[in-house]
Protein backbone atom coordinates (compact mmCIF):
# COMPACT_ATOMS: atom_id res chain seq x y z
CA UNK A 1 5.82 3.46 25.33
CA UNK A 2 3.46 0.39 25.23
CA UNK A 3 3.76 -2.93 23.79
CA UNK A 4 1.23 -3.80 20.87
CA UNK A 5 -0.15 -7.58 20.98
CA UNK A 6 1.27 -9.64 18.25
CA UNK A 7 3.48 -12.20 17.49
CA UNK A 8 7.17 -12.25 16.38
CA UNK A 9 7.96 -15.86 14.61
CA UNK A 10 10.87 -16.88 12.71
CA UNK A 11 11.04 -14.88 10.02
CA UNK A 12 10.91 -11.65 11.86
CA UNK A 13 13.54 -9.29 13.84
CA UNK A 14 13.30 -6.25 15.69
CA UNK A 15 14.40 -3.26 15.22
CA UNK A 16 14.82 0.04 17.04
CA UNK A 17 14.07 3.03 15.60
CA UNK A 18 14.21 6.45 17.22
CA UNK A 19 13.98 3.76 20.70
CA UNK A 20 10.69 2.51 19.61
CA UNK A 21 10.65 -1.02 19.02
CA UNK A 22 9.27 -2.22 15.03
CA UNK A 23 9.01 -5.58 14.13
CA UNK A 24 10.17 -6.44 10.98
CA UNK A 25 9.55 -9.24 8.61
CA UNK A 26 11.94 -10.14 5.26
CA UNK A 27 11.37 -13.11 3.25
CA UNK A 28 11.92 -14.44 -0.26
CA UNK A 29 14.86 -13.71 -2.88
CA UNK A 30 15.01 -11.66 -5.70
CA UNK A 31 13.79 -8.30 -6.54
CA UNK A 32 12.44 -6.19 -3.43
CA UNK A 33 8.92 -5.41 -2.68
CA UNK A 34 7.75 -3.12 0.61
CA UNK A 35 4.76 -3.86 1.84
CA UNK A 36 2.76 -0.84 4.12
CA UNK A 37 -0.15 -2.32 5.98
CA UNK A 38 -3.66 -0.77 6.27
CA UNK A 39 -4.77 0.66 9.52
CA UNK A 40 -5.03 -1.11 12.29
CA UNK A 41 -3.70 -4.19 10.24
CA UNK A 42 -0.61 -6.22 11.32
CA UNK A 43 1.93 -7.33 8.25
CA UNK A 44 0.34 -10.49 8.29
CA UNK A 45 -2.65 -8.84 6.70
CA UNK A 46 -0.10 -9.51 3.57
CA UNK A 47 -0.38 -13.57 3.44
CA UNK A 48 -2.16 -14.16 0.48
CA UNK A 49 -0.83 -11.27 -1.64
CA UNK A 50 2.69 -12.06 -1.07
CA UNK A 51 2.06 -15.69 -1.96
CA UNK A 52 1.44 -14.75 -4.90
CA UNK A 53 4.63 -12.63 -5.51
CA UNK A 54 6.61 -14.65 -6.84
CA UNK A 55 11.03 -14.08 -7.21
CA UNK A 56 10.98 -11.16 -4.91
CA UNK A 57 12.81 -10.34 -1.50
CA UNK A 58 8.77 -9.13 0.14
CA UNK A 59 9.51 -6.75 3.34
CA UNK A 60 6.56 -5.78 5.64
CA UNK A 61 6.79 -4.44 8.70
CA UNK A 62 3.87 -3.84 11.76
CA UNK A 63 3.16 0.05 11.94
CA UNK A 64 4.00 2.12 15.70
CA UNK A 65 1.14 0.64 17.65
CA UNK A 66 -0.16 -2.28 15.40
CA UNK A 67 0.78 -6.14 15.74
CA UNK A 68 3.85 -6.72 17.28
CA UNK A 69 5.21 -3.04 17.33
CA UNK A 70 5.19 -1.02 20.12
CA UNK A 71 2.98 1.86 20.27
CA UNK A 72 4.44 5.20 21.13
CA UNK A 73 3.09 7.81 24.03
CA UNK A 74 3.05 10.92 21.04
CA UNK A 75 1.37 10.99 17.48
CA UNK A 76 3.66 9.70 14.80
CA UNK A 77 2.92 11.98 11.74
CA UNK A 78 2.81 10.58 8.21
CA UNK A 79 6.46 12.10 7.33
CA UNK A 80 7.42 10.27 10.64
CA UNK A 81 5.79 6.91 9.40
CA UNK A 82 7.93 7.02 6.00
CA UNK A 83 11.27 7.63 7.96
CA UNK A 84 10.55 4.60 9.71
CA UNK A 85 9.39 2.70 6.22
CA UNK A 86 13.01 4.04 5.00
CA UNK A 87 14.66 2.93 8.07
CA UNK A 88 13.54 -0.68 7.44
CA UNK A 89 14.93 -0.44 4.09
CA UNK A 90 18.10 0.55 5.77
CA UNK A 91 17.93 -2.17 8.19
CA UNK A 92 17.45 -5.19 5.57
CA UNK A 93 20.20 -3.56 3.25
CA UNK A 94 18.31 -2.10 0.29
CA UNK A 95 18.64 1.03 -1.20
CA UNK A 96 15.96 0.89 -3.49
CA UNK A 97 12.62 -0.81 -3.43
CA UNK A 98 9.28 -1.32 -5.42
CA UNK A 99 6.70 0.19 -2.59
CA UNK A 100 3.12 -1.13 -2.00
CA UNK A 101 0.68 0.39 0.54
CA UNK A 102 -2.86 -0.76 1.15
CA UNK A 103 -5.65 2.01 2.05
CA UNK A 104 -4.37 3.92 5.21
CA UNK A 105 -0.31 2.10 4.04
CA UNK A 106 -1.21 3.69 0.35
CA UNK A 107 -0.82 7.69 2.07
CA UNK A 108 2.35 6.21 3.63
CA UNK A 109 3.42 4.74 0.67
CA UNK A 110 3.16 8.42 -1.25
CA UNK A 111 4.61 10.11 1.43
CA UNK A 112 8.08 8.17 1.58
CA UNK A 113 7.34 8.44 -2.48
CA UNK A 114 7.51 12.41 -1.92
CA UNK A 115 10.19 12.70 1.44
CA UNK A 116 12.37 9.67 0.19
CA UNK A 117 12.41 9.49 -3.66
CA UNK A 118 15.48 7.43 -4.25
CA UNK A 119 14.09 4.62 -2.25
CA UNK A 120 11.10 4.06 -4.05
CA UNK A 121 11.46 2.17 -7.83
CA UNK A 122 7.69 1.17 -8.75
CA UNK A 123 5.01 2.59 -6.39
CA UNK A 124 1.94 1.01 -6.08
CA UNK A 125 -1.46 2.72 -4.36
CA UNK A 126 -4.27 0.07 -3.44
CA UNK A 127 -7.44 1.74 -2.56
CA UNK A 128 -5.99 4.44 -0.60
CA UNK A 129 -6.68 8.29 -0.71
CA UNK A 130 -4.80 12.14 -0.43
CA UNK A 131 -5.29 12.51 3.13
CA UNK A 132 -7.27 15.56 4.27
CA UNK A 133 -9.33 16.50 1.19
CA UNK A 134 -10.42 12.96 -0.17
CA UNK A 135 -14.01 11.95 -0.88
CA UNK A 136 -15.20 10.71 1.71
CA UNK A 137 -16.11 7.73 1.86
CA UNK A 138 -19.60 6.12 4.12
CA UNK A 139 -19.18 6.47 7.74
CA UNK A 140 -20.67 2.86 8.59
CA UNK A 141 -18.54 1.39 5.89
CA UNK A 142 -15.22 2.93 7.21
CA UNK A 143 -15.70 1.85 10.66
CA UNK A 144 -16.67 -1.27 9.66
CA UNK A 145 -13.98 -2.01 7.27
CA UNK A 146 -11.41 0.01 8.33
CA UNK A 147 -11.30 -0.61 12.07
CA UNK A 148 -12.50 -3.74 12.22
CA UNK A 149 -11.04 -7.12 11.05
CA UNK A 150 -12.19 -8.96 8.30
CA UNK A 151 -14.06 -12.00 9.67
CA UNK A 152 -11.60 -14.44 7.76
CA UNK A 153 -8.43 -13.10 9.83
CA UNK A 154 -6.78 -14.09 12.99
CA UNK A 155 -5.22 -11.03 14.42
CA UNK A 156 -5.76 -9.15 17.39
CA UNK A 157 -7.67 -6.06 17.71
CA UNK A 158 -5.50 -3.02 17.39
CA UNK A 159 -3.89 -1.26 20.43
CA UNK A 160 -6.75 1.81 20.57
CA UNK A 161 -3.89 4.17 21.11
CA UNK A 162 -1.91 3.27 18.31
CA UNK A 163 -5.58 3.26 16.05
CA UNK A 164 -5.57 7.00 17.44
CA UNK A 165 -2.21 7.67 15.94
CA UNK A 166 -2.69 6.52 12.54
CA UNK A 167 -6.17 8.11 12.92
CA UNK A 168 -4.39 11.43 13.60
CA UNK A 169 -1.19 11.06 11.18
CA UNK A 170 -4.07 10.63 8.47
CA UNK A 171 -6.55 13.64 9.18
CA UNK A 172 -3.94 16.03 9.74
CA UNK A 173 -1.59 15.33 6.48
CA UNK A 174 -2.50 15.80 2.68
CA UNK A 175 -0.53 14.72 -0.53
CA UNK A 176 -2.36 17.14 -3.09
CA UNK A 177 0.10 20.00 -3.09
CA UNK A 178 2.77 17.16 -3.80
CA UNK A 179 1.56 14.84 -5.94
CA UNK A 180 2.46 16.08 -9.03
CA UNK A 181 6.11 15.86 -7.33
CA UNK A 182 6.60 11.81 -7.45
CA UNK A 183 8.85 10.87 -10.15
CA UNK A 184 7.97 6.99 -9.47
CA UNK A 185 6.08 4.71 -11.87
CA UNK A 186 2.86 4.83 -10.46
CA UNK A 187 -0.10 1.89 -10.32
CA UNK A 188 -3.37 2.93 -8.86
CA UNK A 189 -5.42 0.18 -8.31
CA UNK A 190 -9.10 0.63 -6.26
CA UNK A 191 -12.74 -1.54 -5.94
CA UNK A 192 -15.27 -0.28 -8.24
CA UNK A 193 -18.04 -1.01 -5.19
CA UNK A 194 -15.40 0.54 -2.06
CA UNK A 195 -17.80 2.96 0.30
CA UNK A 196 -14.38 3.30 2.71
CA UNK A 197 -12.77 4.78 0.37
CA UNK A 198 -14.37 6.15 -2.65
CA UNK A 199 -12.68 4.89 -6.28
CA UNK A 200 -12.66 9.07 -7.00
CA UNK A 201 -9.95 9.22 -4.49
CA UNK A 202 -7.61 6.85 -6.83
CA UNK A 203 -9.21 8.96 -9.94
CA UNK A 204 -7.71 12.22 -8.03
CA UNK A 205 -4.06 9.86 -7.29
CA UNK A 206 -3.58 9.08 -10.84
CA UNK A 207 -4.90 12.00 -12.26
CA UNK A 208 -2.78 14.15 -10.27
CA UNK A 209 0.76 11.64 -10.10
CA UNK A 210 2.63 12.36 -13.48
CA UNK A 211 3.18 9.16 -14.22
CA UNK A 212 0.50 6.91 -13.33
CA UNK A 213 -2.35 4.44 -14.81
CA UNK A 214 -5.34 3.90 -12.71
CA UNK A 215 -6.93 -0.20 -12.83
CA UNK A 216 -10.95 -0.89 -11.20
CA UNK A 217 -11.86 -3.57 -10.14
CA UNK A 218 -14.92 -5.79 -9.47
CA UNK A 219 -14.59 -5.60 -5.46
CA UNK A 220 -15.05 -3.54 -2.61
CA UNK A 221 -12.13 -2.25 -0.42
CA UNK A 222 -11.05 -4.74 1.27
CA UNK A 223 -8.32 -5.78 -1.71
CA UNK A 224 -6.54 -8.38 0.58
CA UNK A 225 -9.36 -10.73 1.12
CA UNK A 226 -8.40 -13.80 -0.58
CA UNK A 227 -10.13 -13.49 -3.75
CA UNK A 228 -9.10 -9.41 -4.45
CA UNK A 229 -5.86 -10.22 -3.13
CA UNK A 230 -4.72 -12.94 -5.63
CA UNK A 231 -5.93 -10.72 -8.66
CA UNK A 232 -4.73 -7.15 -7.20
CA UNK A 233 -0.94 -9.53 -6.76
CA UNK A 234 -1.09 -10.69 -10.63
CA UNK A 235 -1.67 -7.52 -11.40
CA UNK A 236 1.50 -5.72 -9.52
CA UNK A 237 3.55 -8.64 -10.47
CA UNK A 238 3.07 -7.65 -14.23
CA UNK A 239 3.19 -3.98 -13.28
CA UNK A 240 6.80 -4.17 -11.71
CA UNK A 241 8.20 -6.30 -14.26
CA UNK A 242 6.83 -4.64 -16.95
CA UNK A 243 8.52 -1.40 -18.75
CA UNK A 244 6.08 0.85 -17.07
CA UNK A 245 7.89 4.41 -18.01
CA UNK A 246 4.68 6.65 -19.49
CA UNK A 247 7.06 8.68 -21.85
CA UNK A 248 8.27 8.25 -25.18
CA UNK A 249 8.38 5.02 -27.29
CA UNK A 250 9.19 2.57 -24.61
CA UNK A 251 6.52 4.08 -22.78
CA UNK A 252 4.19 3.01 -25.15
CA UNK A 253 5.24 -0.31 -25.56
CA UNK A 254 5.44 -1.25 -21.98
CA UNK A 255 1.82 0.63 -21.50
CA UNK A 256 0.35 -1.26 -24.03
CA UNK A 257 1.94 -4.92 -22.71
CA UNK A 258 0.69 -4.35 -19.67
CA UNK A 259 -3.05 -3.18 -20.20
CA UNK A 260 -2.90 -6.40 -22.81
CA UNK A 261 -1.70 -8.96 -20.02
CA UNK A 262 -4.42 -7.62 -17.63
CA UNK A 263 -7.31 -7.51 -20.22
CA UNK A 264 -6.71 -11.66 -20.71
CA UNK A 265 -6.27 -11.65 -16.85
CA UNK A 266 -9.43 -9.69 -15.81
CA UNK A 267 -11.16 -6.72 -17.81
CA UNK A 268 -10.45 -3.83 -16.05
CA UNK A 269 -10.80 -0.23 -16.50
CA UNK A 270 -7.51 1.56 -16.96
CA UNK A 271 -7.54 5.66 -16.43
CA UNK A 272 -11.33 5.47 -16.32
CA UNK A 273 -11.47 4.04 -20.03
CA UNK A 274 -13.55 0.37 -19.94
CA UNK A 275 -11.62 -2.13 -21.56
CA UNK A 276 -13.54 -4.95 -23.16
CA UNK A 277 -13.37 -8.48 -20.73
CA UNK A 278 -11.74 -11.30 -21.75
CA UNK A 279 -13.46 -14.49 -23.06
């Protein structure tokens, strides 16, 4: 095994899993969020999205070969990835989380949604895709966005072994046959203008997850840059504390609180229908 480049400050631990060494990071009090990274991106990819959180215990963690991880001599696959995800629930001491993943983090996030169902409470997809089988999206615009970091960052450049991993883990796995199988309150969130990953990839997600509402908006993919980030973080906060069961009365009640908080918040699109923008 290699090391990854990173750094480990106060606020993070180690942890062993299966001998490979994953840092860890668990902050904050209250209700737990998991936080899966995008490819190639450490957990500190997260800053301005989990400042925004606010009252929850936020746990992110730096994926096999990324930040301050090591990166293993073998592919991980994506069910591999998720037992590790589920592992740092273990390791912090909670059984049961609300479960973000961003873009390459998102197929992650439905994976441990699909292999580890009790863990996951609320699961939220940010501009993320199926797997093998997904639009794709423009090759210029996936290298570049994808690979790359976003000029505003600081972290290193990913270890190019581990960025073949999640490469492989993600053209060699698809969540289509098993959508339809996650039981988890779903948000689907994507950038109307995204050419990594095209918005009819989160059309297919909450089309296909049973219950799951689908929100556009005005950005590309990159939904942690600071501006995205601190609307795409309003957004999940109402989400998770909102009664977001799609069946029966309740169901209606907490669907209709939630698209009205978001309409005064930002005008979206929910399942594809335009909603009119607030004043």
């Amino acid at each position: 095994m290699t090391n990854s480049k990173g750094i480990v400050d106060s606020d993070t631990f180690v942890l062993s899993v299966g001998g490979l060494r994953i840092a860890v990071r668990n902050t904050g009090s209250g209700d737990p969020v998991l936080l899966l990274n995008g490819m190639s991106r450490p957990m500190g990819s997260w800053t301005v999205f989990a400042g925004a959180l606010a009252g929850r215990i936020v746990i992110a963690f730096d994926a096999p070969g990324v930040g301050a991880s090591e990166t293993p001599v073998v592919p991980y696959s994506m069910p591999m990835l998720a037992d590790i995800a589920a592992r740092v629930l273990d390791a912090v001491g909670i059984e049961k989380a609300d479960v973000v993943g961003y873009s390459h983090g998102g197929a992650v996030a439905q994976q441990l949604a699909i292999g580890h169902p009790t863990r996951v409470n609320r699961l939220v997809l940010l501009a993320t895709a199926c797997g093998v089988g997904a639009v794709p999206g423009h090759p210029r615009d996936v290298t570049r966005t994808l690979l790359a970091p976003n000029r505003a960052t600081r972290w290193p450049r990913p270890d190019p072994l581990g960025l073949l991993w999640q490469l492989l883990a993600i053209s060699t796995w698809s969540s289509i046959p098993v959508l339809g199988c996650i039981d988890a309150p779903t948000l689907v969130v994507c950038g109307d203008h995204d050419r990594a990953v095209a918005p009819a990839n989160s059309r297919l997600l909450a089309a296909r997850i049973r219950d799951a509402r689908l929100i556009t908006i005005q950005a590309g993919h990159d939904l942690q840059k600071p501006g995205p980030a601190a609307i795409v973080a309003q957004l999940v906060d109402q989400f998770l504390d909102s009664d977001t069961s799609m069946t029966g009365n309740p169901a209606r009640r907490g669907r209709a609180d939630f698209q009205t908080e978001y309409e005064l918040a930002a005008g979206p699109t929910l399942k594809g229908r335009p909603m009119p923008p607030a004043e």
